[in-house]
C-alpha atoms as a PDB file:
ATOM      1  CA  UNK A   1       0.000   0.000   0.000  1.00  0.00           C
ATOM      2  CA  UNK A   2       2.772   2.587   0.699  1.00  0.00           C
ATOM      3  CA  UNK A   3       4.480   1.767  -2.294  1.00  0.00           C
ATOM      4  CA  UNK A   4       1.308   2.348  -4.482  1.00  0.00           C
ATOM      5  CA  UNK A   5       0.418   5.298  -2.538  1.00  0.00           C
ATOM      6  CA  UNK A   6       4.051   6.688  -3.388  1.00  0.00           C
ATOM      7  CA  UNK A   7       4.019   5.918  -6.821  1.00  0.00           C
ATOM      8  CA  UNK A   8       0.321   8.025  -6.920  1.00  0.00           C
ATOM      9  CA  UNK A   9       1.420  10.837  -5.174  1.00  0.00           C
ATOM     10  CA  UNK A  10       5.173  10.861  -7.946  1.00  0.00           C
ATOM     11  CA  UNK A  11       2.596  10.925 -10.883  1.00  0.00           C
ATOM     12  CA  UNK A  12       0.381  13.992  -9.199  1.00  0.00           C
ATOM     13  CA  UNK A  13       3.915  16.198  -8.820  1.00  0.00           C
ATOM     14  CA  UNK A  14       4.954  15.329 -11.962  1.00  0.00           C
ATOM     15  CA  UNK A  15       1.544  15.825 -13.514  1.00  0.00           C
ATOM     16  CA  UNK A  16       1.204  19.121 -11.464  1.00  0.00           C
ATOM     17  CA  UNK A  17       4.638  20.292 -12.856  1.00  0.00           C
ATOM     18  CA  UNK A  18       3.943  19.838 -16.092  1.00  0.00           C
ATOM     19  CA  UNK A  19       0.691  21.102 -16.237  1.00  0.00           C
ATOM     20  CA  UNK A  20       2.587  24.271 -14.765  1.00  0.00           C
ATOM     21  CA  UNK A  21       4.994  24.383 -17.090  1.00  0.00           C
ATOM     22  CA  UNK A  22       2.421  23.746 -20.015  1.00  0.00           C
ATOM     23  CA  UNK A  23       0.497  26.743 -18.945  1.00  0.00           C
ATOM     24  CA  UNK A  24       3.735  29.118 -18.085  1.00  0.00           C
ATOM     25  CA  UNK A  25       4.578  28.538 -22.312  1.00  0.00           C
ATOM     26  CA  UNK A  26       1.161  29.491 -22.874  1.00  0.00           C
ATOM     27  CA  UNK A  27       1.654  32.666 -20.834  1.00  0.00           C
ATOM     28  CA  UNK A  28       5.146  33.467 -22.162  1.00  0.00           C
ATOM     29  CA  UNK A  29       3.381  33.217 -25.803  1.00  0.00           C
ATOM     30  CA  UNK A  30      -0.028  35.175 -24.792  1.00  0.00           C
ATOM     31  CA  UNK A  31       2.746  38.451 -23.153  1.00  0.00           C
ATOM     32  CA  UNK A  32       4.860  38.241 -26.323  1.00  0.00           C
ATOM     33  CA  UNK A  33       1.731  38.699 -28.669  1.00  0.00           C
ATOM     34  CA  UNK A  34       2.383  35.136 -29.753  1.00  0.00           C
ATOM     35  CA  UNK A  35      -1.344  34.283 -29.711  1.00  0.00           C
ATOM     36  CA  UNK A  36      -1.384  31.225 -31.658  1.00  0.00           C
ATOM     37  CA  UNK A  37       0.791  29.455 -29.831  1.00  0.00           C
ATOM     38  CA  UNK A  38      -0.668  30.430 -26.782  1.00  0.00           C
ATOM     39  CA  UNK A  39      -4.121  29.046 -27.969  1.00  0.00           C
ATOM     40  CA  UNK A  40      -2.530  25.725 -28.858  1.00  0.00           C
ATOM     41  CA  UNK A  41      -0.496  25.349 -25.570  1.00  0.00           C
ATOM     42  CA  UNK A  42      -3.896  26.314 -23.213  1.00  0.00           C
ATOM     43  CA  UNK A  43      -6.491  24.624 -25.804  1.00  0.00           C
ATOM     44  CA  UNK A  44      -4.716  21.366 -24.693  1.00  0.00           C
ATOM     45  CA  UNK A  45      -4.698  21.562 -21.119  1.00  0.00           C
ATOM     46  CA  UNK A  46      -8.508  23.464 -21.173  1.00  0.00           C
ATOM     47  CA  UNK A  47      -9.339  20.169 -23.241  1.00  0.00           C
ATOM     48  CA  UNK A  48      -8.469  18.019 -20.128  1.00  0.00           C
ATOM     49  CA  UNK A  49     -10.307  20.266 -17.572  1.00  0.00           C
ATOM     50  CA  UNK A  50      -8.209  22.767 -16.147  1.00  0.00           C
ATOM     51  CA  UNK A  51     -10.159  25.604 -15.348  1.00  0.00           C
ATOM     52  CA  UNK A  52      -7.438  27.985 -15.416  1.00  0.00           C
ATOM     53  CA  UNK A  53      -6.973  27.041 -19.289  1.00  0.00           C
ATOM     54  CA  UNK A  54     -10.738  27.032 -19.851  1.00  0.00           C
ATOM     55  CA  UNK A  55     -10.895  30.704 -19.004  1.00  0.00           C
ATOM     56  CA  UNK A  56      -7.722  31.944 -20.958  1.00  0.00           C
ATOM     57  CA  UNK A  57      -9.612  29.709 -23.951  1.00  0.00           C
ATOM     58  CA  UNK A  58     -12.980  32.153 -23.073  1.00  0.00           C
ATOM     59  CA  UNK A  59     -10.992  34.906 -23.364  1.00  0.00           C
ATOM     60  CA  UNK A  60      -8.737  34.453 -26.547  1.00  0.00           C
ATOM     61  CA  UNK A  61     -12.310  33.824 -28.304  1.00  0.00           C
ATOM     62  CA  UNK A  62     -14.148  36.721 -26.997  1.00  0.00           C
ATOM     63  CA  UNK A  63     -11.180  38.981 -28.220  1.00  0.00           C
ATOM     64  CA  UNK A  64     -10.505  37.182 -31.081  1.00  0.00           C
ATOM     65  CA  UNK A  65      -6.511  36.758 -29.726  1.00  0.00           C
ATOM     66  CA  UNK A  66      -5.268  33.707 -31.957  1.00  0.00           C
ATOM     67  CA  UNK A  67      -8.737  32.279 -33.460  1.00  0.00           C
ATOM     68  CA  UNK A  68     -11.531  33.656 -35.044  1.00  0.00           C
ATOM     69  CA  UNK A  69     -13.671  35.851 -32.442  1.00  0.00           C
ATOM     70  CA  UNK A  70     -16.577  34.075 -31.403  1.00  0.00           C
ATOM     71  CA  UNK A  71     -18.708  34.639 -28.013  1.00  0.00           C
ATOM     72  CA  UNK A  72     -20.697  31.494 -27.998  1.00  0.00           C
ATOM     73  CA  UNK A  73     -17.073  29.328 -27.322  1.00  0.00           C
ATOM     74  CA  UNK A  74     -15.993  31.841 -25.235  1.00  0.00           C
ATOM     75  CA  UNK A  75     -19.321  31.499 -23.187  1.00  0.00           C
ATOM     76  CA  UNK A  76     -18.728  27.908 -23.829  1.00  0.00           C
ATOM     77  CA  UNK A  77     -15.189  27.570 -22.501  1.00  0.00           C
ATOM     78  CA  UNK A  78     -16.011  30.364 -19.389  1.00  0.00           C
ATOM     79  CA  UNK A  79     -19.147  27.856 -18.291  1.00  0.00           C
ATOM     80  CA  UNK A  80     -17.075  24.853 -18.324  1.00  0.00           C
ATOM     81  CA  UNK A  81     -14.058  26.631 -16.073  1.00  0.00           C
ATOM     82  CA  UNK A  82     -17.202  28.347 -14.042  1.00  0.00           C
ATOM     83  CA  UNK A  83     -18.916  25.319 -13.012  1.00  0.00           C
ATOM     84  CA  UNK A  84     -15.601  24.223 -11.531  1.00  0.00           C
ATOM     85  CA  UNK A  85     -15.635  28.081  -9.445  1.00  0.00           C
ATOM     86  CA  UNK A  86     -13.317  29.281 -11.198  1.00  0.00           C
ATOM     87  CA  UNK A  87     -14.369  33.122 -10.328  1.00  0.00           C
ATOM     88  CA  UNK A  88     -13.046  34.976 -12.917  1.00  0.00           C
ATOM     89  CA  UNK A  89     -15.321  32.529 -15.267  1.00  0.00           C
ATOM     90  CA  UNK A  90     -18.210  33.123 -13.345  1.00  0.00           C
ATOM     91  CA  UNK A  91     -18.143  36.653 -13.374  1.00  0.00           C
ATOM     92  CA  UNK A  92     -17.831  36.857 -16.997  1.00  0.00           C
ATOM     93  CA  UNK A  93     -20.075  34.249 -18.160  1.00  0.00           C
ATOM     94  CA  UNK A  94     -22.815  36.475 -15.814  1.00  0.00           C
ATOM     95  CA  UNK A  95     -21.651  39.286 -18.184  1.00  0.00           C
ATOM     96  CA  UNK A  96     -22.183  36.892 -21.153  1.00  0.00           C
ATOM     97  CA  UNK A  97     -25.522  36.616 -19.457  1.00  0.00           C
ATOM     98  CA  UNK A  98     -26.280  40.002 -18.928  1.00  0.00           C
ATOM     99  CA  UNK A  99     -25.241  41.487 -22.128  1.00  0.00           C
ATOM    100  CA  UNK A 100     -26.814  38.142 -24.301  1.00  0.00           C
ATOM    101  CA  UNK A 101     -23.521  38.224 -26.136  1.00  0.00           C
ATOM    102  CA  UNK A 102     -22.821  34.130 -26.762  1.00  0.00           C
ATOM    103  CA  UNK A 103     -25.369  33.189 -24.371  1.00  0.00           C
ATOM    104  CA  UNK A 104     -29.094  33.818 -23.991  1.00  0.00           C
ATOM    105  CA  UNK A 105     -29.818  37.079 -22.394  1.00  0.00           C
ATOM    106  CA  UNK A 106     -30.864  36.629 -18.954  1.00  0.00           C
ATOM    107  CA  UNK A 107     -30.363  39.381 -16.083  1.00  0.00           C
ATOM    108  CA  UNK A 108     -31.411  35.720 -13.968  1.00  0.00           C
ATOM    109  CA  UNK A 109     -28.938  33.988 -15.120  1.00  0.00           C
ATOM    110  CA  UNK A 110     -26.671  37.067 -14.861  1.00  0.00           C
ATOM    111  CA  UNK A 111     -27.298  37.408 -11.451  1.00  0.00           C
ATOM    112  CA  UNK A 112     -26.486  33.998 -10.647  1.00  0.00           C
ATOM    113  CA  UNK A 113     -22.919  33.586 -11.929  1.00  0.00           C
ATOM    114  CA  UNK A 114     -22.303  37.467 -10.188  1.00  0.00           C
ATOM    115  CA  UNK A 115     -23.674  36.286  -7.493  1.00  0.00           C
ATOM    116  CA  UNK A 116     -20.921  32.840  -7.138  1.00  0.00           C
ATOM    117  CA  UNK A 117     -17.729  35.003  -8.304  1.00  0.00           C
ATOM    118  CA  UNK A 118     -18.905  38.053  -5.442  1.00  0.00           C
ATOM    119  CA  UNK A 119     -19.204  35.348  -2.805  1.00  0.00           C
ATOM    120  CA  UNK A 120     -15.584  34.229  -3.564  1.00  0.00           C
ATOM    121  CA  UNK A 121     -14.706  38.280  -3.426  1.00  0.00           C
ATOM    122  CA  UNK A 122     -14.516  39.137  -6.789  1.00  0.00           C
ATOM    123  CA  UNK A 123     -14.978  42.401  -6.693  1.00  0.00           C
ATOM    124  CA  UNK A 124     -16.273  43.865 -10.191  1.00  0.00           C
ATOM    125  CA  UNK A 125     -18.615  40.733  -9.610  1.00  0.00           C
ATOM    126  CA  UNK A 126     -19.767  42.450  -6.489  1.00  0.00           C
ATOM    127  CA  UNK A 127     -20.445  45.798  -7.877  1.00  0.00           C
ATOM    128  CA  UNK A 128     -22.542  43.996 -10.978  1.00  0.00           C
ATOM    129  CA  UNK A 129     -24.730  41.955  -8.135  1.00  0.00           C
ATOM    130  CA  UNK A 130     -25.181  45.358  -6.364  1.00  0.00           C
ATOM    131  CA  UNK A 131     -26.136  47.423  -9.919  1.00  0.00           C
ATOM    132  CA  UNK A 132     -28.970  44.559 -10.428  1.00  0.00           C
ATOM    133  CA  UNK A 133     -29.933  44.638  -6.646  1.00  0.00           C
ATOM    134  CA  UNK A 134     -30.025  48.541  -6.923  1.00  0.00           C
ATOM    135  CA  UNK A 135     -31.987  48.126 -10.159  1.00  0.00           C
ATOM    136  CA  UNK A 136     -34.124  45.438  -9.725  1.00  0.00           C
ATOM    137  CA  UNK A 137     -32.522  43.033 -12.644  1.00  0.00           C
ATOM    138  CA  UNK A 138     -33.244  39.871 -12.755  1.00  0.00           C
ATOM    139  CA  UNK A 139     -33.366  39.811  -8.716  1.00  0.00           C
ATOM    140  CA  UNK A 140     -35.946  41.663  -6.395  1.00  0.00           C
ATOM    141  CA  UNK A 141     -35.194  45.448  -5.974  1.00  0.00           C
ATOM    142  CA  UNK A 142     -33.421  45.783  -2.713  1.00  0.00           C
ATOM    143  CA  UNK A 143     -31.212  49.326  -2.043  1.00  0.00           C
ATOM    144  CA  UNK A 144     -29.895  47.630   1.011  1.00  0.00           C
ATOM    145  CA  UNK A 145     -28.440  44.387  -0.421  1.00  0.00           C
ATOM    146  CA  UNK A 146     -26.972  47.010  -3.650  1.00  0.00           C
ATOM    147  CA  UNK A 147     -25.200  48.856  -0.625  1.00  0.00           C
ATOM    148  CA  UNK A 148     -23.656  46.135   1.104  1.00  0.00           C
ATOM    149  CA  UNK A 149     -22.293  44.190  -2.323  1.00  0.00           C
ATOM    150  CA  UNK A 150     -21.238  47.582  -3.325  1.00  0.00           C
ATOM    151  CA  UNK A 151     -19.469  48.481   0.353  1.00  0.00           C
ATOM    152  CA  UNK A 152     -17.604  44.997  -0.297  1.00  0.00           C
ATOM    153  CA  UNK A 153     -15.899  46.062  -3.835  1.00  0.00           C
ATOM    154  CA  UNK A 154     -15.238  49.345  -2.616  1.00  0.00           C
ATOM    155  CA  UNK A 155     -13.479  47.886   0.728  1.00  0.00           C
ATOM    156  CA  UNK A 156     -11.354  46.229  -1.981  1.00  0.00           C
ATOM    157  CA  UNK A 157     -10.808  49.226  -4.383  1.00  0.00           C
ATOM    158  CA  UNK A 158     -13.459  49.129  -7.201  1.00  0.00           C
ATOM    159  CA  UNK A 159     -13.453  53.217  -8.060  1.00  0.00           C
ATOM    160  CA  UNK A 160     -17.006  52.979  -9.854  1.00  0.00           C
ATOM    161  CA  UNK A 161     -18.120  50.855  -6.603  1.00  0.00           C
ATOM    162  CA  UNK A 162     -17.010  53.696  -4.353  1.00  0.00           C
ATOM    163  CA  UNK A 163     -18.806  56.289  -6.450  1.00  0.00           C
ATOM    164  CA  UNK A 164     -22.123  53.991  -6.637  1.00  0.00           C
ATOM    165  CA  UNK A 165     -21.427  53.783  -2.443  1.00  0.00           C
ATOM    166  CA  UNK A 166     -21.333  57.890  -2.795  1.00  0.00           C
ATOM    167  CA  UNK A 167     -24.817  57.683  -4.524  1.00  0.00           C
ATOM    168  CA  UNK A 168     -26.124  55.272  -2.222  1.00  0.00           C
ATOM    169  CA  UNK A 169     -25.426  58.220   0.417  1.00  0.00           C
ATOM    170  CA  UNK A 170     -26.198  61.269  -1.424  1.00  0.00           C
ATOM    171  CA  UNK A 171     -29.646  60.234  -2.126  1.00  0.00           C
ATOM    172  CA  UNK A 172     -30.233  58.395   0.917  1.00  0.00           C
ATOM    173  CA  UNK A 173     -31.000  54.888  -1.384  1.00  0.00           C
ATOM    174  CA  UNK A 174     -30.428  52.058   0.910  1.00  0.00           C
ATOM    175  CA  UNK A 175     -28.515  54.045   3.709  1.00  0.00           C
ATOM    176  CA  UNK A 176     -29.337  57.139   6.056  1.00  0.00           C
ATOM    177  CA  UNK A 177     -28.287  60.442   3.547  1.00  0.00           C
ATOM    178  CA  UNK A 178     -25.093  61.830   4.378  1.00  0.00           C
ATOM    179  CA  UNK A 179     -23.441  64.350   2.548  1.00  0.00           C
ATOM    180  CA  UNK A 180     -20.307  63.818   4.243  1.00  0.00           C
ATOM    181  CA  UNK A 181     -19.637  60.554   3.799  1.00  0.00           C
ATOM    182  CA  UNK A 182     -21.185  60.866  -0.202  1.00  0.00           C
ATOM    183  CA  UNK A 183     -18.658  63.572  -0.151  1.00  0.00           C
ATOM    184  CA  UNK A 184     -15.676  61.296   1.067  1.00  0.00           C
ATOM    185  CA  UNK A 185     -16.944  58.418  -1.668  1.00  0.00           C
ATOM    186  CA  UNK A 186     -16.813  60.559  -4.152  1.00  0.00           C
ATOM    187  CA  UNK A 187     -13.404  61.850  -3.755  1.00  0.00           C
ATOM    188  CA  UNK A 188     -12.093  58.431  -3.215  1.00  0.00           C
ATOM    189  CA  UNK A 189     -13.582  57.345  -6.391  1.00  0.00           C
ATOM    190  CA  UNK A 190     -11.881  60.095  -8.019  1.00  0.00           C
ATOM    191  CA  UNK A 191      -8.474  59.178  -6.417  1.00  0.00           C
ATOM    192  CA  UNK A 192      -8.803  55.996  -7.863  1.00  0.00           C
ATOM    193  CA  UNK A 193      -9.609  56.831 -11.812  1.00  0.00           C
ATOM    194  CA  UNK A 194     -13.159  57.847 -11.286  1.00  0.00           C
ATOM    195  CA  UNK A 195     -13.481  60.509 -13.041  1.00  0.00           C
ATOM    196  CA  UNK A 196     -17.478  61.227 -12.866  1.00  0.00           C
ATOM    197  CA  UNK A 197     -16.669  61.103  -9.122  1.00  0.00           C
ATOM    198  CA  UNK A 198     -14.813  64.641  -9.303  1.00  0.00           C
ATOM    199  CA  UNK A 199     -17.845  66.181 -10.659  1.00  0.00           C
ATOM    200  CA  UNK A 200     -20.203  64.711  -8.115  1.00  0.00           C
ATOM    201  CA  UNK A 201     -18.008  65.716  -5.048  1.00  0.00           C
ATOM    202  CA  UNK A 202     -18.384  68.881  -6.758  1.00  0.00           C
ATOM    203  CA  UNK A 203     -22.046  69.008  -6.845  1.00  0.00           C
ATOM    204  CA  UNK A 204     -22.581  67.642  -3.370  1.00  0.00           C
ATOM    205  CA  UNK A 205     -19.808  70.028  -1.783  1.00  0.00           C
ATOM    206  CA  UNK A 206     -22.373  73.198  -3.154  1.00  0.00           C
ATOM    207  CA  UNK A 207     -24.985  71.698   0.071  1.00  0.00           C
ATOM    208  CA  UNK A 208     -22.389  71.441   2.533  1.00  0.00           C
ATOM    209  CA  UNK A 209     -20.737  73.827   5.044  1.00  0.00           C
ATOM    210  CA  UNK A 210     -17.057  74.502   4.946  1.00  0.00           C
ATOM    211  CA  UNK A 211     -16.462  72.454   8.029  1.00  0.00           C
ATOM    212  CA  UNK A 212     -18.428  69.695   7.035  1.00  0.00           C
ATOM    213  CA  UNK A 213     -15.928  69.777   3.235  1.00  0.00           C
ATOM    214  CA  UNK A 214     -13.142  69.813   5.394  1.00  0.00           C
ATOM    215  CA  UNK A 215     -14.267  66.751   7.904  1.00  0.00           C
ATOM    216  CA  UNK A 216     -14.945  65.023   4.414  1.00  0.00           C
ATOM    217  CA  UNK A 217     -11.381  65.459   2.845  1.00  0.00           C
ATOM    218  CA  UNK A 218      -9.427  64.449   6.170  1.00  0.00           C
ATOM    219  CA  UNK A 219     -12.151  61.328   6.036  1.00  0.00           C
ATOM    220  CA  UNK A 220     -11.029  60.723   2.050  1.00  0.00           C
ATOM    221  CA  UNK A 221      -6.965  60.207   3.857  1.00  0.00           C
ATOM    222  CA  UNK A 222      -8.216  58.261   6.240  1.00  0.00           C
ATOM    223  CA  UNK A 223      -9.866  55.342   4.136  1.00  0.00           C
ATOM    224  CA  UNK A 224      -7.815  55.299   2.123  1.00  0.00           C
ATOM    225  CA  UNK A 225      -4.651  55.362   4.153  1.00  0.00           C
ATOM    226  CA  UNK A 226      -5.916  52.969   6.259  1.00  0.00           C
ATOM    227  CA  UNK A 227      -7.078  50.833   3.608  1.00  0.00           C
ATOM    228  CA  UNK A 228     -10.121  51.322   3.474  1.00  0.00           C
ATOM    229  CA  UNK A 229     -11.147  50.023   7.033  1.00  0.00           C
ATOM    230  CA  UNK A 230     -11.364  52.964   8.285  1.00  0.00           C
ATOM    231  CA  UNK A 231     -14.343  54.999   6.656  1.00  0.00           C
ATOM    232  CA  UNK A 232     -16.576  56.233   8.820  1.00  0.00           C
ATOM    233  CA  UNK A 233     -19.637  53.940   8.206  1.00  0.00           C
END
């Protein structure tokens, strides 16, 4: 038994290793622009189940990088690594989903694959679940739900989350209204590439007093400073 055991757990290393190095010459090819041989190297490994591959695959067909572009194999290859939880698969076969490019159009089914990748903290997955929840797509309406899937991406970064977070509090959807801390989203969103946050801060700074701007700004250092643990909600 230890023997056999031994010689299983030899063929799983070596397996694993050259899996890894399988997929490292297919990522040496995709950097260089070498897209063919990047498709041939992942296509094999994707063929034999490894998510990983699967979603490179999804991706070289939805851009057209190496084949011929075509979202229904992309959709096709990003199921196949999702239903394995691959997250980065699920989030963009919900977008698949949502925008009925190579797959049926379905906010549902949108919500659904958002919905796996956000629970495994992917965060543009996060702010998608909270636009439907805010919206009412595909999933009941519910402002409070949009705030708190919205609060996560922004916790990990996501500039249009941490706008959407400002809105939430500027109009008092899903949270109490609070120009100060709409104020301190906005800015951070603007920090971070935003750039419709700039404008908003803008606009909400013209209902707030001078003390209440500068509480906001010395809030804006503090998330983000503190990595964004420390933001005043």
């Amino acid at each position: 038994m230890r023997i056999l055991l031994s010689s299983v757990a030899i063929v799983c290393c070596v397996s694993g290793s050259a899996y890894a190095q399988d997929f490292q010459k297919g990522l040496v090819a995709y950097k260089t622009g070498d897209y063919v041989t990047a498709h041939q190297e992942w296509r094999a490994l994707a063929e034999q189940g490894k998510a990983a591959a699967q979603l490179h695959i999804g991706d070289m067909y939805r851009h057209g990088q190496g084949v011929p572009q075509d979202y229904e194999k992309a959709s096709s290859w990003y199921r196949k690594a999702a239903e394995q939880g691959n997250a980065d698969a699920q989030y963009n076969l919900g977008e698949r989903h949502y925008e009925g490019l190579g797959a049926v159009q379905s906010f549902r089914e949108a919500a659904i694959w958002y919905r796996k990748a956000a629970e495994q903290g992917h965060a543009e997955a996060q702010t998608g679940l909270a636009y439907m929840y805010k919206h009412g797509e595909g999933i009941p309406e519910d402002e409070k739900e949009a705030v708190h899937w919205y609060r996560k991406a922004a916790a990990q970064g996501n500039a249009y989350a941490q706008g959407s977070l400002g809105i939430m509090y500027a109009d008092g959807h899903g949270v109490a209204q609070n120009n100060v801390l709409a104020y301190m989203w906005f800015g951070i969103a603007f920090e971070n590439g935003w750039r419709t946050g700039g404008f908003l801060r803008t606009s909400i700074s013209r209902k707030m007093s001078q003390e209440a701007i500068k509480k906001a700004k010395a809030m804006v250092r503090g998330c983000m400073s503190g990595g964004y643990t420390n933001c005043g909600n």
